[in-house]
PDB file of N, CA and C in Angstrom:
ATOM      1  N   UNK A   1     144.556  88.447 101.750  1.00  0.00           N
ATOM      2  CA  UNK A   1     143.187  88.686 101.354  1.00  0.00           C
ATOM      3  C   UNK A   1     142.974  90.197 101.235  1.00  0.00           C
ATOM      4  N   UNK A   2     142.528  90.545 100.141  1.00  0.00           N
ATOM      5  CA  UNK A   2     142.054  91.927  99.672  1.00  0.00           C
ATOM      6  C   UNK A   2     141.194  92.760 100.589  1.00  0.00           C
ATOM      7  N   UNK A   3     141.416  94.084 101.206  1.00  0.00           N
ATOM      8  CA  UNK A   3     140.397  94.663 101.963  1.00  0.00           C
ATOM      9  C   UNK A   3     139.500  95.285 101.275  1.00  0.00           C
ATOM     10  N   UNK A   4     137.981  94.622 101.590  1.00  0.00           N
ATOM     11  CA  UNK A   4     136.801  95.745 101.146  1.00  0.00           C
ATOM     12  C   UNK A   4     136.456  96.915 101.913  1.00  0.00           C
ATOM     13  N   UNK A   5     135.901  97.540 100.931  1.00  0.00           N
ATOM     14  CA  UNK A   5     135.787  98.953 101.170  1.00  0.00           C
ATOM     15  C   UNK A   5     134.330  98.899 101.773  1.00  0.00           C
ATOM     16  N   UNK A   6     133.568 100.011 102.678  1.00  0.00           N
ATOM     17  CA  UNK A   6     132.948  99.831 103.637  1.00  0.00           C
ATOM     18  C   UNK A   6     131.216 100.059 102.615  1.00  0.00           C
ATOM     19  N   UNK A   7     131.519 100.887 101.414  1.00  0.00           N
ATOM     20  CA  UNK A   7     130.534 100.926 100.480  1.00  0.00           C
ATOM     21  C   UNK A   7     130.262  98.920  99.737  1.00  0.00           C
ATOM     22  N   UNK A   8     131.426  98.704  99.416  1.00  0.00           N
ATOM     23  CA  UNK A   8     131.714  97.020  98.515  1.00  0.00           C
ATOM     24  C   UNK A   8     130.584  96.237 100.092  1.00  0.00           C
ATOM     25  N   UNK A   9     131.320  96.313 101.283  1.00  0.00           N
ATOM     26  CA  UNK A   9     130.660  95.618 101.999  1.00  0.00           C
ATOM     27  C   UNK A   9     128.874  95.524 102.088  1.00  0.00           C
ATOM     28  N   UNK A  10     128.742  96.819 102.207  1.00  0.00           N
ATOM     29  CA  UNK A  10     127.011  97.233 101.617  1.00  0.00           C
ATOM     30  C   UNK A  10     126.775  96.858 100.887  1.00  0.00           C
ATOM     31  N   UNK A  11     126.928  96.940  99.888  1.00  0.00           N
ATOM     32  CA  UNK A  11     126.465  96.960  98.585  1.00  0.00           C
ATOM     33  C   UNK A  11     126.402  94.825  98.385  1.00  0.00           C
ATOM     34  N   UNK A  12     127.559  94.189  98.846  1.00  0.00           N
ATOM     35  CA  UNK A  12     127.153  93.132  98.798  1.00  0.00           C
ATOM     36  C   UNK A  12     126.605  92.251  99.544  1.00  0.00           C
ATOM     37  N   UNK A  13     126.345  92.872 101.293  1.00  0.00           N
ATOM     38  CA  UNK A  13     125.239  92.525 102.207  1.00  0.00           C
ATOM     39  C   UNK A  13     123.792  92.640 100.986  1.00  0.00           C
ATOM     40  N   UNK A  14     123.437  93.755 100.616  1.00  0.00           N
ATOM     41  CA  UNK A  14     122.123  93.956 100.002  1.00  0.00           C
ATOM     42  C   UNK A  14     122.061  93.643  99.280  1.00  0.00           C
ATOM     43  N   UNK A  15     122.715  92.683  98.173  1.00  0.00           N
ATOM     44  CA  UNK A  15     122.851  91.655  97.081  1.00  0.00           C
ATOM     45  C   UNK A  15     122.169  90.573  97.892  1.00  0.00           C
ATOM     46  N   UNK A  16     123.503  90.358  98.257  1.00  0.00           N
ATOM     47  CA  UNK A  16     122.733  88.964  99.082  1.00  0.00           C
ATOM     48  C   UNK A  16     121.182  88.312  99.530  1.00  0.00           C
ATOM     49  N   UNK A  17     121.250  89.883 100.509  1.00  0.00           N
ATOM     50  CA  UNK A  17     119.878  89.795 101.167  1.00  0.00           C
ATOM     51  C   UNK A  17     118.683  89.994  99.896  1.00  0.00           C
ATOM     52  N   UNK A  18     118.319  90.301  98.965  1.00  0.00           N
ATOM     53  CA  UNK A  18     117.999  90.350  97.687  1.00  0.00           C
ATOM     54  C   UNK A  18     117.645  88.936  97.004  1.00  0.00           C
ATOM     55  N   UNK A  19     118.880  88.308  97.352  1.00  0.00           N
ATOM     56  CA  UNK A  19     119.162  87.094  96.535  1.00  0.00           C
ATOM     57  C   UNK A  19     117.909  86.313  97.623  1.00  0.00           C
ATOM     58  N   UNK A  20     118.696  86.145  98.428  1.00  0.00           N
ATOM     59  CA  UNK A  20     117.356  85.171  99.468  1.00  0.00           C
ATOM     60  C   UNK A  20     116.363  86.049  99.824  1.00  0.00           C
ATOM     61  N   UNK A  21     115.812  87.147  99.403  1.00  0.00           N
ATOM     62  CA  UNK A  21     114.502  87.303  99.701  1.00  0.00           C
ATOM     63  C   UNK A  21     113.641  86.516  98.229  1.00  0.00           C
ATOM     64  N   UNK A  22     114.332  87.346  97.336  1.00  0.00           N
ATOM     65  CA  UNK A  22     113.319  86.423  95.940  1.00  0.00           C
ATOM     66  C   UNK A  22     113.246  84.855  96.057  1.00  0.00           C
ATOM     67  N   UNK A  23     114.646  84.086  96.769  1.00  0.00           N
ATOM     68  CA  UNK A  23     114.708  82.575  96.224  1.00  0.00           C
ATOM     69  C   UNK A  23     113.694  81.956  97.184  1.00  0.00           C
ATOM     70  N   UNK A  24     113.311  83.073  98.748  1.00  0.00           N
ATOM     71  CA  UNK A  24     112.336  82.633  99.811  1.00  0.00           C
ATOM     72  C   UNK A  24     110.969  82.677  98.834  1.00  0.00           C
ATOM     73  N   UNK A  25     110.516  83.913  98.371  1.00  0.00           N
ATOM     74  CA  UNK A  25     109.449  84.434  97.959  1.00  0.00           C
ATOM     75  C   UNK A  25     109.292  83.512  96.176  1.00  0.00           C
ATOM     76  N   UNK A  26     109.834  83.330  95.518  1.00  0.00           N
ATOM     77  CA  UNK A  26     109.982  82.559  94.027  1.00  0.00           C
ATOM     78  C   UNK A  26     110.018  80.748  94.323  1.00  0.00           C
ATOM     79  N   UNK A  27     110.488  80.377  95.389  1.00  0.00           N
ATOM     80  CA  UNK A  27     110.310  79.347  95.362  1.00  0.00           C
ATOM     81  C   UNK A  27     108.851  78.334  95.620  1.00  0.00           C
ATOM     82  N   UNK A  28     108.488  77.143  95.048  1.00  0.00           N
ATOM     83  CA  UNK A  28     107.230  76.464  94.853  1.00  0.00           C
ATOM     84  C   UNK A  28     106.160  76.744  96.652  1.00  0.00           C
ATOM     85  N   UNK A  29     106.642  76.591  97.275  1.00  0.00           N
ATOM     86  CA  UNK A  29     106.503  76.981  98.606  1.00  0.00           C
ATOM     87  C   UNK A  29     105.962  78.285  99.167  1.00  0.00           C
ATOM     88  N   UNK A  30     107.000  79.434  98.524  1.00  0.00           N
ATOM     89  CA  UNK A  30     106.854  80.862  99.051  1.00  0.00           C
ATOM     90  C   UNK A  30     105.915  81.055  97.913  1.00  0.00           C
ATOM     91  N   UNK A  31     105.288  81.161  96.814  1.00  0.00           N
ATOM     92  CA  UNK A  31     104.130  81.242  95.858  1.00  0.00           C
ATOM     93  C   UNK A  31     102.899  80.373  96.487  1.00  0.00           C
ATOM     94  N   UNK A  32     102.995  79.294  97.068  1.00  0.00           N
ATOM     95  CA  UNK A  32     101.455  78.837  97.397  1.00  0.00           C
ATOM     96  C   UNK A  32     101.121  79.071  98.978  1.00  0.00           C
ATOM     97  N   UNK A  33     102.153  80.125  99.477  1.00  0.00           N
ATOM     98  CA  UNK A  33     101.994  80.717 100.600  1.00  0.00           C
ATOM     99  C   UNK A  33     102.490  82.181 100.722  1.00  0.00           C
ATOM    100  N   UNK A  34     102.389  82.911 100.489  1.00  0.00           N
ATOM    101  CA  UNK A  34     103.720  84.368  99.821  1.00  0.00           C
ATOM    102  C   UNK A  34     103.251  85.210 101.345  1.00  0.00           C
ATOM    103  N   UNK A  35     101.696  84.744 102.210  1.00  0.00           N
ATOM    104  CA  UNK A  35     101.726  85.990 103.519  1.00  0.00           C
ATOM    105  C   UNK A  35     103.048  85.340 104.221  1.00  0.00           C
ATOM    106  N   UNK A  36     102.919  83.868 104.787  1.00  0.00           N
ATOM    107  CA  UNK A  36     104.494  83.101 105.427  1.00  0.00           C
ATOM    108  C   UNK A  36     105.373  83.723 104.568  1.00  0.00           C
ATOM    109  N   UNK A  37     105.331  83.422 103.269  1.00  0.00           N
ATOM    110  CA  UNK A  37     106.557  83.580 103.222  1.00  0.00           C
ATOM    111  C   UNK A  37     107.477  85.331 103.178  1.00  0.00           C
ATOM    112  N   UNK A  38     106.334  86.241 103.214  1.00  0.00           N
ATOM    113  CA  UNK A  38     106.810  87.301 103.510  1.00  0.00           C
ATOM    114  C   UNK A  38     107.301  87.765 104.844  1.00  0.00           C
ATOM    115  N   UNK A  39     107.019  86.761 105.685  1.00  0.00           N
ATOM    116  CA  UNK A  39     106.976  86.923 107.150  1.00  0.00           C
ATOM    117  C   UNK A  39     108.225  86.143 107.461  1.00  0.00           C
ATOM    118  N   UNK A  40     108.700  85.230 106.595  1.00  0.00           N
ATOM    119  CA  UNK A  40     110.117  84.625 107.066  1.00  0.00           C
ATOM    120  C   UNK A  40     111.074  85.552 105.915  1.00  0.00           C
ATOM    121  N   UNK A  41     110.846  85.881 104.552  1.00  0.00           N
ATOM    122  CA  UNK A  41     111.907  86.475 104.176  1.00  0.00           C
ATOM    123  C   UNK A  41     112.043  87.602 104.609  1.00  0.00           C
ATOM    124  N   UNK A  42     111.378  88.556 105.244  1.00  0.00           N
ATOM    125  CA  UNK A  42     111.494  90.517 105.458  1.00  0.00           C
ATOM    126  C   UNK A  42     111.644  90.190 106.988  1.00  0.00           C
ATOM    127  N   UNK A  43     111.201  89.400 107.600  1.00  0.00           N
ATOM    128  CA  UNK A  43     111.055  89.669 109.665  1.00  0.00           C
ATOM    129  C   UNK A  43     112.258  88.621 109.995  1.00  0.00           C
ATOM    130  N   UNK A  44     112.902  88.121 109.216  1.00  0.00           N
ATOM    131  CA  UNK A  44     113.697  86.687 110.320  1.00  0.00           C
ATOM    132  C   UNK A  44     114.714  86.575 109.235  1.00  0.00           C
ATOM    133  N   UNK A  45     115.927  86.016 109.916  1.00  0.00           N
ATOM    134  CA  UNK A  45     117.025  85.763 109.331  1.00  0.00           C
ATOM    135  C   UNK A  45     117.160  84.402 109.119  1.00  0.00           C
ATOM    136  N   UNK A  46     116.589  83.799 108.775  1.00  0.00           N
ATOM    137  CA  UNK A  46     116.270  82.256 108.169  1.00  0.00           C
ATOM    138  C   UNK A  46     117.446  82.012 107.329  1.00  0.00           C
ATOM    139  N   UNK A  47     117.953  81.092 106.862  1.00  0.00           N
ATOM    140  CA  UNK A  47     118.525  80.960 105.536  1.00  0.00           C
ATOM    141  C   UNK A  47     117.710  80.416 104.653  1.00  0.00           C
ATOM    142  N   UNK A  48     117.728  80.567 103.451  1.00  0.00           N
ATOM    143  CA  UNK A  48     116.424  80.291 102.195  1.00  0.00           C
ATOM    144  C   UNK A  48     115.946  79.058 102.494  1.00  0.00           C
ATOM    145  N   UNK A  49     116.800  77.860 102.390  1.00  0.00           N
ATOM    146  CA  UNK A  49     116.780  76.490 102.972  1.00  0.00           C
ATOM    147  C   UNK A  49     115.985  76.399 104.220  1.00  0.00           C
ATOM    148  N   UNK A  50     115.764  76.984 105.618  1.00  0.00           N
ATOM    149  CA  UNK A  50     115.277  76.779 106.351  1.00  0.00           C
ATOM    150  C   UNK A  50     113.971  77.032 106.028  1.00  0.00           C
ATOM    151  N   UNK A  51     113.804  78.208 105.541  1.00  0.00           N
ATOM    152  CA  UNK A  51     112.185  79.332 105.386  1.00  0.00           C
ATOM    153  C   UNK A  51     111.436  78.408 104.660  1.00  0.00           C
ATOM    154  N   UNK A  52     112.343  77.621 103.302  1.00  0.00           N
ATOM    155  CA  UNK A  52     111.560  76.690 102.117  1.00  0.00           C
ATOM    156  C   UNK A  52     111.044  75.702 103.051  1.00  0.00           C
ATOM    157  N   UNK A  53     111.976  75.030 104.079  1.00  0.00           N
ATOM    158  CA  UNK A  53     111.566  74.183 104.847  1.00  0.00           C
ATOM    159  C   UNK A  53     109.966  74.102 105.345  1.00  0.00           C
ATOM    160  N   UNK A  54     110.200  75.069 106.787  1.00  0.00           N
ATOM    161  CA  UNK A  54     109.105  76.033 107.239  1.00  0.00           C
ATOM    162  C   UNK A  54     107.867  75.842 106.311  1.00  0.00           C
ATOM    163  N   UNK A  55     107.809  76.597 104.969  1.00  0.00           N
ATOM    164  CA  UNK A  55     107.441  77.103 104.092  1.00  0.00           C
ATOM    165  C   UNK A  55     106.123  75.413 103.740  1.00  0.00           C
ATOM    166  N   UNK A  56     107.080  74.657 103.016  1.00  0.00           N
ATOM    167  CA  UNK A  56     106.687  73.288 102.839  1.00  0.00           C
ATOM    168  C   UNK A  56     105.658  72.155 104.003  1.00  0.00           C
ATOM    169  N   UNK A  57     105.583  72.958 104.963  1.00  0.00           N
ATOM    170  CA  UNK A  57     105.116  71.830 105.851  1.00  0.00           C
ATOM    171  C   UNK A  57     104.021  73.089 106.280  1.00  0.00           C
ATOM    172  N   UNK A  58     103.215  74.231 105.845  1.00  0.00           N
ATOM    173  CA  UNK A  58     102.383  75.334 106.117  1.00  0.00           C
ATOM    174  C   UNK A  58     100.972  75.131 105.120  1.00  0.00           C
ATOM    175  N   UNK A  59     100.491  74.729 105.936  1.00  0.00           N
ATOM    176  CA  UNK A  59      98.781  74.648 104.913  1.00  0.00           C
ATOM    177  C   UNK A  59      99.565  75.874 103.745  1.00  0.00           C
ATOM    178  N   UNK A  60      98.453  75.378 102.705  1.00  0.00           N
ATOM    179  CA  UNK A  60      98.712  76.296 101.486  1.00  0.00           C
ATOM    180  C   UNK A  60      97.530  77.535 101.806  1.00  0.00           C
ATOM    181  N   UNK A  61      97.609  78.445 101.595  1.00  0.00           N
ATOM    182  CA  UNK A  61      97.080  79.492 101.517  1.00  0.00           C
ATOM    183  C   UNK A  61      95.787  79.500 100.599  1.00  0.00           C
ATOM    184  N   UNK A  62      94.849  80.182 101.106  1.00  0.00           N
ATOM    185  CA  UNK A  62      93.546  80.161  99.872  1.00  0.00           C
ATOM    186  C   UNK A  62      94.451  81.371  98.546  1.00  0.00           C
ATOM    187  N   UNK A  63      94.009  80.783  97.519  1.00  0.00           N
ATOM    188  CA  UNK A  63      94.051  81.450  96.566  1.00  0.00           C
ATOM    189  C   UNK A  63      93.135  83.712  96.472  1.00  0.00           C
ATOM    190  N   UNK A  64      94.425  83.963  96.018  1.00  0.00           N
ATOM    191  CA  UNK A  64      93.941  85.827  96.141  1.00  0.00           C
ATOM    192  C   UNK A  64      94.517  86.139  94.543  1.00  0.00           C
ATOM    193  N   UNK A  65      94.384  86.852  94.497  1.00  0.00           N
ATOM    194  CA  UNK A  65      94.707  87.955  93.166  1.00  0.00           C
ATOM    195  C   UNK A  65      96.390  87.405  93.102  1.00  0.00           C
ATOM    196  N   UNK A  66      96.687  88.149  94.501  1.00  0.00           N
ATOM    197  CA  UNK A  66      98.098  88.333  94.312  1.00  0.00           C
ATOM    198  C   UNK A  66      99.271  86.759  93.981  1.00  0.00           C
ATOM    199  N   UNK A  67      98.380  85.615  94.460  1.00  0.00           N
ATOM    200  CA  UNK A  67      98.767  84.280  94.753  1.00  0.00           C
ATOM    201  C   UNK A  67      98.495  83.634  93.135  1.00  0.00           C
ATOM    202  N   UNK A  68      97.221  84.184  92.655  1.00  0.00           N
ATOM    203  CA  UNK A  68      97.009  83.791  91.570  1.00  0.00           C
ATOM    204  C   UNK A  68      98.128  84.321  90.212  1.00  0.00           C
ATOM    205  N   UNK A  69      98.389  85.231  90.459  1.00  0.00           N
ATOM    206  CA  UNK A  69      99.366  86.488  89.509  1.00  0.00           C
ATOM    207  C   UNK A  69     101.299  86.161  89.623  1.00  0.00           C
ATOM    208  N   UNK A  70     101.272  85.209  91.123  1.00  0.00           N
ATOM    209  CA  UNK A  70     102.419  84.944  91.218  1.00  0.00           C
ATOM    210  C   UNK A  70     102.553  83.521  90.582  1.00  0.00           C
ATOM    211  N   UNK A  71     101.681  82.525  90.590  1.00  0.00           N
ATOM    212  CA  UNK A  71     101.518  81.550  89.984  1.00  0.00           C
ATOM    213  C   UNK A  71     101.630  81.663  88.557  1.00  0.00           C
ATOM    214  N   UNK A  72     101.362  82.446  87.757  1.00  0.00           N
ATOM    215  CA  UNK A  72     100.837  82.524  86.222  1.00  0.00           C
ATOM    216  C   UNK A  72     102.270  83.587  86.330  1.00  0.00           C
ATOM    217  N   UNK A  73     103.218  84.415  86.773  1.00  0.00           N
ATOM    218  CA  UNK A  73     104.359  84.601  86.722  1.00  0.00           C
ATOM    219  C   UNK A  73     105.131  83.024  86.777  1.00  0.00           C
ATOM    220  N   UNK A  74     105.395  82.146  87.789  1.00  0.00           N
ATOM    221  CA  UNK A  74     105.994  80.969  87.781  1.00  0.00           C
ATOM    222  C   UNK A  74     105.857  80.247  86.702  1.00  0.00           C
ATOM    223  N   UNK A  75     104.726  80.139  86.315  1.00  0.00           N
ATOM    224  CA  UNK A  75     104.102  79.209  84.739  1.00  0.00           C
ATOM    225  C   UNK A  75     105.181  79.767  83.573  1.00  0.00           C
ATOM    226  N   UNK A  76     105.334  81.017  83.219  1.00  0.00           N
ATOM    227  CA  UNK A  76     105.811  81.713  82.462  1.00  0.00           C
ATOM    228  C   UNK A  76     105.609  81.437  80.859  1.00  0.00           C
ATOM    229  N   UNK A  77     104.302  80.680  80.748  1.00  0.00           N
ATOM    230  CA  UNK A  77     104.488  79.974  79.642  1.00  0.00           C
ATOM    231  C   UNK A  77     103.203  80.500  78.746  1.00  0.00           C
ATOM    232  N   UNK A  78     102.335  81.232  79.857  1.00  0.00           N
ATOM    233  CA  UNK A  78     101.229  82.201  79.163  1.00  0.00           C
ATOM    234  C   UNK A  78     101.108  83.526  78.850  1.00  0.00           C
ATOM    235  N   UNK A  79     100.458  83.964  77.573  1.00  0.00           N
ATOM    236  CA  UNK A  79     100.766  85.737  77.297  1.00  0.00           C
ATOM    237  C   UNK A  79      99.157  85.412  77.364  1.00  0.00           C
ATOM    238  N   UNK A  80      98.988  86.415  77.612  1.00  0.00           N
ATOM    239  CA  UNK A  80      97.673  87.209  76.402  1.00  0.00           C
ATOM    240  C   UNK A  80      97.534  88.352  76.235  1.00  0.00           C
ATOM    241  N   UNK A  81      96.767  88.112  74.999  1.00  0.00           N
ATOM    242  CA  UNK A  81      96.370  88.977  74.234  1.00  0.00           C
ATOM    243  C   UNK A  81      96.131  90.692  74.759  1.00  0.00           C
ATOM    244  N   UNK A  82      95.762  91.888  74.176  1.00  0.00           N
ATOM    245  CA  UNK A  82      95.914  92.750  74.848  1.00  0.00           C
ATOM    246  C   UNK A  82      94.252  92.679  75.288  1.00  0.00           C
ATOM    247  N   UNK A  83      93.452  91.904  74.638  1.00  0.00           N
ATOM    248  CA  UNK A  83      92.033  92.480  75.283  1.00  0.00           C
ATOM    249  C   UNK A  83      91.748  91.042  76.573  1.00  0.00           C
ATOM    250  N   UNK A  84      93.056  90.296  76.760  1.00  0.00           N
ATOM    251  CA  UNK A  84      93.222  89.329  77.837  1.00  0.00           C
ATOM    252  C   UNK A  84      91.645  88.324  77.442  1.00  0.00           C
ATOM    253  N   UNK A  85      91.484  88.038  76.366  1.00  0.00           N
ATOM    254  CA  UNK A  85      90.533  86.955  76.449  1.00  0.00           C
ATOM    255  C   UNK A  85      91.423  85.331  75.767  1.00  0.00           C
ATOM    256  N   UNK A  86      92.247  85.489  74.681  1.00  0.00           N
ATOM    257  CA  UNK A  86      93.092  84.723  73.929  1.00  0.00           C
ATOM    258  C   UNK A  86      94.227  84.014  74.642  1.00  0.00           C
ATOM    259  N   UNK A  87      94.295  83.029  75.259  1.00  0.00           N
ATOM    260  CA  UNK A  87      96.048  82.570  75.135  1.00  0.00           C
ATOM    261  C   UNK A  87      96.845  82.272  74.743  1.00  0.00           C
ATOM    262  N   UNK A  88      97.536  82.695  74.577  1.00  0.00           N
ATOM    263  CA  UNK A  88      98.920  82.899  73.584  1.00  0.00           C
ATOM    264  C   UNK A  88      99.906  82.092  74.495  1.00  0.00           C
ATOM    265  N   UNK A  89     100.300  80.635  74.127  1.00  0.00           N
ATOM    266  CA  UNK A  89     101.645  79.952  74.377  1.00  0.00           C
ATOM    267  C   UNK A  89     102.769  80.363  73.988  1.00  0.00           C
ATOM    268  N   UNK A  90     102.993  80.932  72.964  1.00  0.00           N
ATOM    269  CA  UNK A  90     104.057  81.067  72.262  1.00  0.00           C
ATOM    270  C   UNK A  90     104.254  82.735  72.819  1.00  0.00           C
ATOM    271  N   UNK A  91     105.517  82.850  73.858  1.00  0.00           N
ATOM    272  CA  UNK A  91     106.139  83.946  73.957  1.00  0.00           C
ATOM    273  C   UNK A  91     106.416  84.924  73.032  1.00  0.00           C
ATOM    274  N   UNK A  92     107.004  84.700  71.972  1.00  0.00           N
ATOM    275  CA  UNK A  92     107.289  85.744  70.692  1.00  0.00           C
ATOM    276  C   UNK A  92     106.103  86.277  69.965  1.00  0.00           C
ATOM    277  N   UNK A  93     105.164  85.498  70.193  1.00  0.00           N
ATOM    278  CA  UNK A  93     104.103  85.741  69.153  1.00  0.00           C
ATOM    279  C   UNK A  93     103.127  86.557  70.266  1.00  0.00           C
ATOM    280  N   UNK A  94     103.108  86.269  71.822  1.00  0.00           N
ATOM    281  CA  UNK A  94     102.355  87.060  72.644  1.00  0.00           C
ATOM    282  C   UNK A  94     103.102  88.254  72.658  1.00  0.00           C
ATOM    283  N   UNK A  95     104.539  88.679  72.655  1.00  0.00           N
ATOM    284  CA  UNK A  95     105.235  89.895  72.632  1.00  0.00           C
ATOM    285  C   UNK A  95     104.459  90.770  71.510  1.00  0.00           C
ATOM    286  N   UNK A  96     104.759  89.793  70.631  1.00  0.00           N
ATOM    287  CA  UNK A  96     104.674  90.575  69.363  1.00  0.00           C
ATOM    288  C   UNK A  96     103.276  91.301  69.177  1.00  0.00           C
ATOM    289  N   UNK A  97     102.201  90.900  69.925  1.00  0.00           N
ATOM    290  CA  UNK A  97     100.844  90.878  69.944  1.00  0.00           C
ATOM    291  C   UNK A  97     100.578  92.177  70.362  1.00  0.00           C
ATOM    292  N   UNK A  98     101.551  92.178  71.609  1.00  0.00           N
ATOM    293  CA  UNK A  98     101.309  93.196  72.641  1.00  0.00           C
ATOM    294  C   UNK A  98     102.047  94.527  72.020  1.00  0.00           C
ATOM    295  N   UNK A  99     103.095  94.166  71.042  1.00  0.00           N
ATOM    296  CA  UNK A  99     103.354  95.701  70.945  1.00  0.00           C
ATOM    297  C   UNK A  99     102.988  96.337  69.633  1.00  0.00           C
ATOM    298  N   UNK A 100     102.466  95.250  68.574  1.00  0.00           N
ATOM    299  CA  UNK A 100     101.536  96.026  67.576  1.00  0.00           C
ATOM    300  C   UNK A 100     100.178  96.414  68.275  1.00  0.00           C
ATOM    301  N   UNK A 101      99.799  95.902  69.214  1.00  0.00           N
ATOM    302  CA  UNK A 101      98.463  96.533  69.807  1.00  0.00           C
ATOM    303  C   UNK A 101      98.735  97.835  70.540  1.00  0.00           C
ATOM    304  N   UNK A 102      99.516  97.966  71.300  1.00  0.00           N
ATOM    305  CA  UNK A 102      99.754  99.119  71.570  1.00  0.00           C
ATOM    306  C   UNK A 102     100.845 100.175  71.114  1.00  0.00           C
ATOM    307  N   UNK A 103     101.163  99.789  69.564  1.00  0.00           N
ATOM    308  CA  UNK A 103     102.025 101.105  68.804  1.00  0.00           C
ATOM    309  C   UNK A 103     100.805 101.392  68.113  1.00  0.00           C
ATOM    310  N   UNK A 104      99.891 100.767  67.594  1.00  0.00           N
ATOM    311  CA  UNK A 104      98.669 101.277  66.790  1.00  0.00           C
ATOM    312  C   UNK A 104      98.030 102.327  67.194  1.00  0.00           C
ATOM    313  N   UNK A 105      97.634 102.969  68.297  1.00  0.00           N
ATOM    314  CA  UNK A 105      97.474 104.395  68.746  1.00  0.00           C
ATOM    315  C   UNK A 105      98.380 105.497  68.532  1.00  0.00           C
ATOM    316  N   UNK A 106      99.435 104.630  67.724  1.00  0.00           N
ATOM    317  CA  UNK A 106     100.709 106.031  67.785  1.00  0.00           C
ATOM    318  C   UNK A 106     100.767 106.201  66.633  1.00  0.00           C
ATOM    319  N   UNK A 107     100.583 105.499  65.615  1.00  0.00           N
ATOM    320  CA  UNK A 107     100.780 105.532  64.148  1.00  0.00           C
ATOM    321  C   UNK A 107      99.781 107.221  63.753  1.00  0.00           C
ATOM    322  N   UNK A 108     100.728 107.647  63.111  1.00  0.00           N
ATOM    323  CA  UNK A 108     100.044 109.072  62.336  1.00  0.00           C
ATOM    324  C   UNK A 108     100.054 108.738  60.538  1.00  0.00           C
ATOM    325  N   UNK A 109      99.013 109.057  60.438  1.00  0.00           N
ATOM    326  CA  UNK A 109      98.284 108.767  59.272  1.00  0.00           C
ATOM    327  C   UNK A 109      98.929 109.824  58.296  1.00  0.00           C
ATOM    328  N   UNK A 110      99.167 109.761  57.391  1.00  0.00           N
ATOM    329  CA  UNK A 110     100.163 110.945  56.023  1.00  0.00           C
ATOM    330  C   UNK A 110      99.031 111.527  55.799  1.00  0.00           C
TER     331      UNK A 110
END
């Protein structure tokens, strides 16, 4: 077996730990609770599986900004518009929305 080097070892501890903080915090669970679930992925060495556990059986959290914003991240299925009144389903066409609205301040007139 190949010896790692003491940087390789770092570097893929903090992958890791990375990996199960988002899959604690991204999963259906850690979104309709994200204060728990910040409190089992950053304070405790849980494995993702346990925390989701945990996570699943925790009254749901009242709805905040931040709970609401992580939800409509999970959805991934809404844009809007740049003056945010329109919804735009269609990803390409909300991209596209967003960056003729904001190159139009840059355009210089001949």
């Amino acid at each position: 077996m190949p010896k790692q080097s003491a940087e390789g070892l770092i570097a893929a501890t903090i992958l890791s730990q990375r990996v199960r903080i988002s899959q604690i915090f991204e999963s259906e669970a850690g979104i309709a609770r994200p204060k728990l679930a910040a409190e089992l992925a950053l304070r405790s060495n849980l494995d993702v599986e346990s925390a989701v556990a945990i996570l699943r059986v925790a009254p749901e959290e009242t709805a905040s900004a931040a709970t609401s914003f992580m939800r409509a991240l999970a959805a991934e299925s809404i844009g809007l518009n740049s003056l945010g009144t329109e919804a735009i389903t269609d990803k390409k066409a909300a991209r596209l929305a967003e960056i003729k609205t904001n190159i139009a301040p840059l355009k210089v007139k001949a």
